[in-house]
Each structure stands twice: as structure tokens, then as C-alpha cells.
PDB file of N, CA and C in Angstrom:
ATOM      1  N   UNK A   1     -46.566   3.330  54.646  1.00  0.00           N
ATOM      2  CA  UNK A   1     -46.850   3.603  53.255  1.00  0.00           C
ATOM      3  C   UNK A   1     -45.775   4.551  52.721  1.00  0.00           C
ATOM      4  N   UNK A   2     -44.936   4.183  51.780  1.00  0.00           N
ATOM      5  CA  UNK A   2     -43.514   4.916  51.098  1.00  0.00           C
ATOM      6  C   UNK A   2     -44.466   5.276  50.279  1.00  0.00           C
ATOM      7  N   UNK A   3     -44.123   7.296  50.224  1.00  0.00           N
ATOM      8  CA  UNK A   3     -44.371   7.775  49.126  1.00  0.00           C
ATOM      9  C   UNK A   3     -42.787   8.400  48.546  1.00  0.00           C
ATOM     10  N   UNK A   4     -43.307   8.814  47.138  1.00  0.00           N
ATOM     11  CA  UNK A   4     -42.290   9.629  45.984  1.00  0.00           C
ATOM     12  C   UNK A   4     -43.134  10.612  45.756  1.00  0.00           C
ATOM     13  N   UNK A   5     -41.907  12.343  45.648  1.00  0.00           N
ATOM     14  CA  UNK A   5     -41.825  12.960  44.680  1.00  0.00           C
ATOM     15  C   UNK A   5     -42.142  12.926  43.488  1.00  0.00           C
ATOM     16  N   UNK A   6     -42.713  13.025  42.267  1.00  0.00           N
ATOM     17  CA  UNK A   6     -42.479  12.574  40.863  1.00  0.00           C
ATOM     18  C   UNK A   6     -42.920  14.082  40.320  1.00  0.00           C
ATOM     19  N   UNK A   7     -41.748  14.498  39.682  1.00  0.00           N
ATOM     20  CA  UNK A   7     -41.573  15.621  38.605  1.00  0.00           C
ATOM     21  C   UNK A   7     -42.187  15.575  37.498  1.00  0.00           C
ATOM     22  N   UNK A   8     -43.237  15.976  37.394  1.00  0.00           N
ATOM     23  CA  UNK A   8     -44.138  15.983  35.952  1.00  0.00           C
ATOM     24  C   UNK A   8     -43.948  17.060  34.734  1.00  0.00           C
ATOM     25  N   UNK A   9     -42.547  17.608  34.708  1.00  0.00           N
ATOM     26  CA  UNK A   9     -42.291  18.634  33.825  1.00  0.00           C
ATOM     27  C   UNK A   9     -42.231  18.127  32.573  1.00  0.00           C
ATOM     28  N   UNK A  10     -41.779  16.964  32.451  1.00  0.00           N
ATOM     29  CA  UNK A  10     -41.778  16.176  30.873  1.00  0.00           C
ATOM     30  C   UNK A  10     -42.820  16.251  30.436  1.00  0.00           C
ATOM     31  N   UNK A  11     -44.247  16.019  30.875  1.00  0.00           N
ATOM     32  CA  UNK A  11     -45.638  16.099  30.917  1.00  0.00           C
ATOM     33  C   UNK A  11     -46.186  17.532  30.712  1.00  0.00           C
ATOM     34  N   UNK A  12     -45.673  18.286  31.414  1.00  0.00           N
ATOM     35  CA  UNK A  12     -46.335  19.553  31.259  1.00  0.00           C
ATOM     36  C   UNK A  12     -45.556  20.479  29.714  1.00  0.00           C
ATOM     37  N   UNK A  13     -44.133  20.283  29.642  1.00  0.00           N
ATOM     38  CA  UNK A  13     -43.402  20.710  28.508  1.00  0.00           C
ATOM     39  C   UNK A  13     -44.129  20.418  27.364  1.00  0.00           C
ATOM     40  N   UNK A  14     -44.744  19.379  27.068  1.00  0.00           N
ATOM     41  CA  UNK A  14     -45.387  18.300  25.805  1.00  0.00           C
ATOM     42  C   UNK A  14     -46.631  18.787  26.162  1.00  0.00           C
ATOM     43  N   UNK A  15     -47.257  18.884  26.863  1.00  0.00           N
ATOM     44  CA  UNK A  15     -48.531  19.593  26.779  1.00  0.00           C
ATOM     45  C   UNK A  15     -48.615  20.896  26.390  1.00  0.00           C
ATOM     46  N   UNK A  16     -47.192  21.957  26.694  1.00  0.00           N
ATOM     47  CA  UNK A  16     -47.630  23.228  26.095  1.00  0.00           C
ATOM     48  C   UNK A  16     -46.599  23.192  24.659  1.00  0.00           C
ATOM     49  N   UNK A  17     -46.055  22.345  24.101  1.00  0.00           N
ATOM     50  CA  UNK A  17     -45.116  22.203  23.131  1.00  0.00           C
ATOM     51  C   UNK A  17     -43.825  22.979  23.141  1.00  0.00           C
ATOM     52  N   UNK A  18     -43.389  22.817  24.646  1.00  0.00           N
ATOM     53  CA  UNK A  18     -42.339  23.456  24.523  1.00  0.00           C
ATOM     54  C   UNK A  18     -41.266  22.462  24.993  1.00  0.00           C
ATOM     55  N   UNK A  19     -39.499  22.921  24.317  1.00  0.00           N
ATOM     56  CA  UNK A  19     -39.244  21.872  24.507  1.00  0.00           C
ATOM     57  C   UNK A  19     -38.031  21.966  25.496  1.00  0.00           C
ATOM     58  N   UNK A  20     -36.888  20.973  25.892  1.00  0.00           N
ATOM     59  CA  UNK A  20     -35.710  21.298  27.251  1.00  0.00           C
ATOM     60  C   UNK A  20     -35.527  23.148  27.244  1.00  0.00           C
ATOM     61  N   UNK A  21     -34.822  22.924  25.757  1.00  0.00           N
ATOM     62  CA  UNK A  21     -33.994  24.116  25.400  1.00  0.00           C
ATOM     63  C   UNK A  21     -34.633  25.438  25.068  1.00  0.00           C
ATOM     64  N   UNK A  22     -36.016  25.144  24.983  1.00  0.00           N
ATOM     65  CA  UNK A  22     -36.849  26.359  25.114  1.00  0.00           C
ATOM     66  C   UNK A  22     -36.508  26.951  26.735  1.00  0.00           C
ATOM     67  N   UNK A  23     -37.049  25.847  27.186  1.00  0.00           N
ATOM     68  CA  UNK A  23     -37.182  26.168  28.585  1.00  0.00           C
ATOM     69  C   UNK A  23     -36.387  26.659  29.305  1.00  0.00           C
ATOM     70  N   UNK A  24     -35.269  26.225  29.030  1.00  0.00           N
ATOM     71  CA  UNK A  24     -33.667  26.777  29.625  1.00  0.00           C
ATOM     72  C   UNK A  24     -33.515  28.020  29.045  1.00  0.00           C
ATOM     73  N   UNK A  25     -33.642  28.480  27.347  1.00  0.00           N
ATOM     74  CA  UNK A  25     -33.609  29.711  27.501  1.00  0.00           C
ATOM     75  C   UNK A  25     -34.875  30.866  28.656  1.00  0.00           C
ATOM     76  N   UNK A  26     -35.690  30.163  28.449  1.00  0.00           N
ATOM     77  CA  UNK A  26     -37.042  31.471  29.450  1.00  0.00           C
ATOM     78  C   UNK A  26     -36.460  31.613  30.543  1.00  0.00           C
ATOM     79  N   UNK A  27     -36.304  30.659  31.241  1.00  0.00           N
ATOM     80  CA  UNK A  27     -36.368  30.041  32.696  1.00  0.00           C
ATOM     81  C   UNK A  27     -34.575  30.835  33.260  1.00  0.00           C
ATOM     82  N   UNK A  28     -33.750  30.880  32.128  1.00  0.00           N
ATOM     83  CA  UNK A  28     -32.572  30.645  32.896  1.00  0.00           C
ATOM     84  C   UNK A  28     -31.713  29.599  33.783  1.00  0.00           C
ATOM     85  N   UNK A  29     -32.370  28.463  33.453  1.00  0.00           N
ATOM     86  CA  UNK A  29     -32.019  27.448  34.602  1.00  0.00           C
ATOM     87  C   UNK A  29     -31.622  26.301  33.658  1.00  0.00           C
ATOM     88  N   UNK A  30     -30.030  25.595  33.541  1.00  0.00           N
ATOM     89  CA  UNK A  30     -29.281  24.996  32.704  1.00  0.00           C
ATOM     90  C   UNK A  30     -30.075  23.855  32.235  1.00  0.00           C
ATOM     91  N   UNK A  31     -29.739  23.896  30.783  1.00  0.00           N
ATOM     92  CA  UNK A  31     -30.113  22.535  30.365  1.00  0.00           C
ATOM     93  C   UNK A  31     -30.048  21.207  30.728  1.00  0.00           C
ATOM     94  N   UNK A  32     -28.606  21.191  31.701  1.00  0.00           N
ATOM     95  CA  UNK A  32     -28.769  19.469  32.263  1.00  0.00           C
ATOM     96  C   UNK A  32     -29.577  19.374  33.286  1.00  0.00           C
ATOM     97  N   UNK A  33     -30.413  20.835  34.142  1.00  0.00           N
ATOM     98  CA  UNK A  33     -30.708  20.736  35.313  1.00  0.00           C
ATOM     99  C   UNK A  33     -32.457  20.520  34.771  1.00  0.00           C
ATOM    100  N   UNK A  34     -32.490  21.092  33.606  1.00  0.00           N
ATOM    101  CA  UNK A  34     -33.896  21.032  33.089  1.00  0.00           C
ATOM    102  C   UNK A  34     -34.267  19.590  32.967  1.00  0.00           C
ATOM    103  N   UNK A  35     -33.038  18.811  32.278  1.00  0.00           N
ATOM    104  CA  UNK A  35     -33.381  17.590  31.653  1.00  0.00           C
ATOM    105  C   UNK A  35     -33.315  16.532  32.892  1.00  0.00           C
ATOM    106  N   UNK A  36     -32.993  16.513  34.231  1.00  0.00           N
ATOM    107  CA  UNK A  36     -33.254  15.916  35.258  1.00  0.00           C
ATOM    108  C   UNK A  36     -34.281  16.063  35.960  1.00  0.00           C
ATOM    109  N   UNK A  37     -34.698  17.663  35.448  1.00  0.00           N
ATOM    110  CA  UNK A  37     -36.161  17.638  36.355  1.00  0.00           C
ATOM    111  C   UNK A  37     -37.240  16.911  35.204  1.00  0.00           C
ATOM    112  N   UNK A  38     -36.775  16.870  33.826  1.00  0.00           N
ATOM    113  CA  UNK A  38     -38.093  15.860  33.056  1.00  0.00           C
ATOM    114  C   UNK A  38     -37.837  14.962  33.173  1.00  0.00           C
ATOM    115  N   UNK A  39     -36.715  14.333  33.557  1.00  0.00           N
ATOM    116  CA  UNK A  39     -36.475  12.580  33.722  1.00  0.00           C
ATOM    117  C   UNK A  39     -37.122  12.415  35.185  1.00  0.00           C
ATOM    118  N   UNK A  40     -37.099  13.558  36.052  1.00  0.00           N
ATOM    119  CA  UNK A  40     -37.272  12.656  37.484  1.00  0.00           C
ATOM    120  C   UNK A  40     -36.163  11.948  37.671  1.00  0.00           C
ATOM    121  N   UNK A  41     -35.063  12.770  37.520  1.00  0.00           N
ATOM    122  CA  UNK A  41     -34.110  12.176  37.936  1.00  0.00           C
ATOM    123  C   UNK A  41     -33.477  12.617  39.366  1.00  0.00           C
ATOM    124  N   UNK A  42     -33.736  13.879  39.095  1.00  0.00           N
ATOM    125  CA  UNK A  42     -33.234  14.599  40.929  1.00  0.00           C
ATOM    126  C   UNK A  42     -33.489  13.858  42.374  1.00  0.00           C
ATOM    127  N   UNK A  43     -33.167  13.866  42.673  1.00  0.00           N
ATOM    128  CA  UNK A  43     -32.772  13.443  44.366  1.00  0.00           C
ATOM    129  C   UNK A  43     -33.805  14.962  45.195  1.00  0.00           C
ATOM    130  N   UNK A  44     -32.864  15.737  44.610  1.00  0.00           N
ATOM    131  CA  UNK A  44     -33.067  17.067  45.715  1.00  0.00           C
ATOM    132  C   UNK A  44     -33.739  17.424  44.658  1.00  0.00           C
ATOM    133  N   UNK A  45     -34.504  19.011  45.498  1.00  0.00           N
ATOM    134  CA  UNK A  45     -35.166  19.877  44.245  1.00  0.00           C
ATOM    135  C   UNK A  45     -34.723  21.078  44.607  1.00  0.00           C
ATOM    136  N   UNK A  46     -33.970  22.102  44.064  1.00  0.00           N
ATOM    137  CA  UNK A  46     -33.532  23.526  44.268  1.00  0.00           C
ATOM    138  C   UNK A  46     -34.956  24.512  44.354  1.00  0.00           C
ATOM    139  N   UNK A  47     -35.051  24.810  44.987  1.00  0.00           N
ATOM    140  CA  UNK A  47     -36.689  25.713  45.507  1.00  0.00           C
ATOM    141  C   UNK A  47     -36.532  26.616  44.264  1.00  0.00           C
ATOM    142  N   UNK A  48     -35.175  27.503  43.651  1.00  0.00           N
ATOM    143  CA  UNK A  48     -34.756  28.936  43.266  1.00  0.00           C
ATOM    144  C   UNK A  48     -35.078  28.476  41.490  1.00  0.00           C
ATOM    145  N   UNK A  49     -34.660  27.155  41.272  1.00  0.00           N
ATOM    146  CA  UNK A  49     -34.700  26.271  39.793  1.00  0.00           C
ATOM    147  C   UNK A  49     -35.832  26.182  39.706  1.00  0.00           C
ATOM    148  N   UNK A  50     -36.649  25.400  40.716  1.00  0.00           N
ATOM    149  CA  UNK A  50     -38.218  25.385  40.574  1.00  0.00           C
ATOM    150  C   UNK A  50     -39.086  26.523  40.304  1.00  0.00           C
ATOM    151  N   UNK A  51     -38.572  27.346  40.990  1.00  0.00           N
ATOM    152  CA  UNK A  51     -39.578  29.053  41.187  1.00  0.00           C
ATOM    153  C   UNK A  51     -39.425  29.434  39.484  1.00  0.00           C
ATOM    154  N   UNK A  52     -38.407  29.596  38.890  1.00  0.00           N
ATOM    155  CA  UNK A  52     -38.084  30.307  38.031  1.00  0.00           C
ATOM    156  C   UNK A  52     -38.540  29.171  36.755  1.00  0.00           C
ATOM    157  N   UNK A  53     -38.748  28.095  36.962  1.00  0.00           N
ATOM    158  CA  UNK A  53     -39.452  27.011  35.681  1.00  0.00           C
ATOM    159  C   UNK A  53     -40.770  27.186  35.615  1.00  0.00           C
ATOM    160  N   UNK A  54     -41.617  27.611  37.115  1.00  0.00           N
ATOM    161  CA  UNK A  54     -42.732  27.686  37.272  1.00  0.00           C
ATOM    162  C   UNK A  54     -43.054  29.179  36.694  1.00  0.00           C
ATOM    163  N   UNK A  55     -42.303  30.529  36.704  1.00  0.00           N
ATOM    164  CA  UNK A  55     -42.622  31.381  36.320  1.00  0.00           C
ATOM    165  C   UNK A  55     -42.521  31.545  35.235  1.00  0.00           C
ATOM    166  N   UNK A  56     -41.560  31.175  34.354  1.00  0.00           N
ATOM    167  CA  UNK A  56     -41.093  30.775  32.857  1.00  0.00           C
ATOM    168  C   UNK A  56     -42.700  29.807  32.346  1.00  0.00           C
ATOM    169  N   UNK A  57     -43.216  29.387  33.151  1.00  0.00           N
ATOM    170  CA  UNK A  57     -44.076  28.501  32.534  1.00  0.00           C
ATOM    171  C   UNK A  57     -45.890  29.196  32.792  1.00  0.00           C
ATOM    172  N   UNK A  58     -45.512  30.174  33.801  1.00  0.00           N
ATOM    173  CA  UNK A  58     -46.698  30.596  34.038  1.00  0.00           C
ATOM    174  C   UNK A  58     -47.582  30.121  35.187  1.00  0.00           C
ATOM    175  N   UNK A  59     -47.000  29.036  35.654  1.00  0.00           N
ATOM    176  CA  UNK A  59     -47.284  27.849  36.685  1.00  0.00           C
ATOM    177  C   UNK A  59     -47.555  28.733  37.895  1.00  0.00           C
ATOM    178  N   UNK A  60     -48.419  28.673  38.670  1.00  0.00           N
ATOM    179  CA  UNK A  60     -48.924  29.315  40.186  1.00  0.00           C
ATOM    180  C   UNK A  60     -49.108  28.268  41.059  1.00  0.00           C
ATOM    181  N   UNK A  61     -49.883  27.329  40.576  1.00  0.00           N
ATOM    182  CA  UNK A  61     -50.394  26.404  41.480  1.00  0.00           C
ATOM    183  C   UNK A  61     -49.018  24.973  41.661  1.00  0.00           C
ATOM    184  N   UNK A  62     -48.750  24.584  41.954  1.00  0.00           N
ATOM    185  CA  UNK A  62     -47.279  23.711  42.252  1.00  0.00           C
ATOM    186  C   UNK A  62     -48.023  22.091  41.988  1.00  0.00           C
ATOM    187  N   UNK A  63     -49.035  21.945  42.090  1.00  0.00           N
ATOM    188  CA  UNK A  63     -49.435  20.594  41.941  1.00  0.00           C
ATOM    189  C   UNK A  63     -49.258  20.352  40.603  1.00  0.00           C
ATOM    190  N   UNK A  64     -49.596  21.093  39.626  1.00  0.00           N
ATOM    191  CA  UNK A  64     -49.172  21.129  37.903  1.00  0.00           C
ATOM    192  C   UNK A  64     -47.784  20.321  37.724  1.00  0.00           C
ATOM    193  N   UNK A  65     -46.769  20.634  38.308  1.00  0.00           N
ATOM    194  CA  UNK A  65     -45.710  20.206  38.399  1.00  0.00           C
ATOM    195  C   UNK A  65     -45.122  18.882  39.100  1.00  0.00           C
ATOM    196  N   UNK A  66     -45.919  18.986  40.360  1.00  0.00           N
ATOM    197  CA  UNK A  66     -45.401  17.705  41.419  1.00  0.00           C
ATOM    198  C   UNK A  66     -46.476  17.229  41.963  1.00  0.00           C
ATOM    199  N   UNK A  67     -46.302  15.892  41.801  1.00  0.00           N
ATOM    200  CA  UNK A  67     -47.230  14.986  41.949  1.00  0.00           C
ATOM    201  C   UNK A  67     -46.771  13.337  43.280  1.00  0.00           C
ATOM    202  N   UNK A  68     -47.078  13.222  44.565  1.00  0.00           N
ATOM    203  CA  UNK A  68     -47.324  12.514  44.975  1.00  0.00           C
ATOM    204  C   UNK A  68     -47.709  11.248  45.249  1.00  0.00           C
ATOM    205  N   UNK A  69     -46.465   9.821  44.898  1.00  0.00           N
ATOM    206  CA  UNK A  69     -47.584   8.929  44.709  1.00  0.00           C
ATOM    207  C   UNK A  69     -46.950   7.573  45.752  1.00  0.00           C
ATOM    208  N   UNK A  70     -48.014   6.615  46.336  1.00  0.00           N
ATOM    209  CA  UNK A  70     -47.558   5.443  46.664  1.00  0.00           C
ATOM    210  C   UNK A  70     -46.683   4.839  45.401  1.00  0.00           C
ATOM    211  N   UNK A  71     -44.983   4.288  46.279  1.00  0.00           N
ATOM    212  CA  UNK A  71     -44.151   3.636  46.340  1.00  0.00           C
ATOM    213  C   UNK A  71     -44.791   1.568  46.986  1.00  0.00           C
ATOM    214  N   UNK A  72     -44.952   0.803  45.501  1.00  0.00           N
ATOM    215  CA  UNK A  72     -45.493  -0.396  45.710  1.00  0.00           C
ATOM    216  C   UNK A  72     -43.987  -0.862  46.887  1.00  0.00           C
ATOM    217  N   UNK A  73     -44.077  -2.139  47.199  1.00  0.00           N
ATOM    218  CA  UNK A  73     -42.916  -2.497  47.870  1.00  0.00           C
ATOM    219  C   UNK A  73     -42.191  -2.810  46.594  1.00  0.00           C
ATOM    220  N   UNK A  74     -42.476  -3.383  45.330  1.00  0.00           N
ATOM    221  CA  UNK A  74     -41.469  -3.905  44.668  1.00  0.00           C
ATOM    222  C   UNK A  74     -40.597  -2.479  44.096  1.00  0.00           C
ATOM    223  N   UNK A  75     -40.976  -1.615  44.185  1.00  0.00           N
ATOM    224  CA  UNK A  75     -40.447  -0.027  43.818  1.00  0.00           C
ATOM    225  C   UNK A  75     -39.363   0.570  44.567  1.00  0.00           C
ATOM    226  N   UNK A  76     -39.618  -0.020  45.785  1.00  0.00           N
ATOM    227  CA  UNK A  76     -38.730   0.612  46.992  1.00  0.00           C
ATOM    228  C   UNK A  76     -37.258   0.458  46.697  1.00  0.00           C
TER     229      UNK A  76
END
């Protein structure tokens, strides 16, 4: 059973109405790096980028953010 990563920051940004460039200013953590973690575009995840989006956001619990899911075969 292939699972994925999936970055739910696009989701959580729009839920508190905030938007890339908000975030990059709180957070400190660059705008293109913001806008890959709302695409789900990253490969890797920087632990130090994450910590500091999650504190910028108020975030404690990590599931808010990342979410776990079966990979169908046609996905793979």
C-alpha cells in the first residue's frame, strides 16, 4: 500500500484568511518556499521551514498541516 505526504497549508491559509505573502512575512520563510509548501509541490520538507510556519500560524499539533493518504495505483 503506497502512501503520500500531502501538505495542507493551502487549506489551512484559506481557512484563517491569510495569504502566501502574509505568511512569508510572519514566518520568515521565502515566498517561493511558502508557495511549494501550498502547492504540495516539495519532494523534501525542511523540519526548520516547517517549525517556523507552524509557529507563525500558531499550529502545535502537526496533523493540521500534514495529512497521510493512500496512493491509488493509477497515482503512482
Amino acid at each position: 500500500m503506497p502512501l503520500k505526504l500531502r501538505i495542507r497549508l493551502k487549506e489551512v491559509l484559506e481557512e484563517r484568511g491569510i495569504t502566501q505573502t502574509q505568511l512569508a512575512d510572519i514566518s520568515g520563510v521565502r515566498r517561493p518556499s511558502i508557495s511549494e509548501f501550498a502547492t504540495d509541490a516539495r519532494t523534501t520538507i525542511n523540519k526548520k521551514q516547517l517549525l517556523k510556519i507552524m509557529e507563525a500560524l500558531n499550529i502545535t499539533d502537526i496533523r493540521e498541516l500534514l495529512d497521510i493518504v493512500v496512493v491509488s495505483k493509477s497515482e503512482d
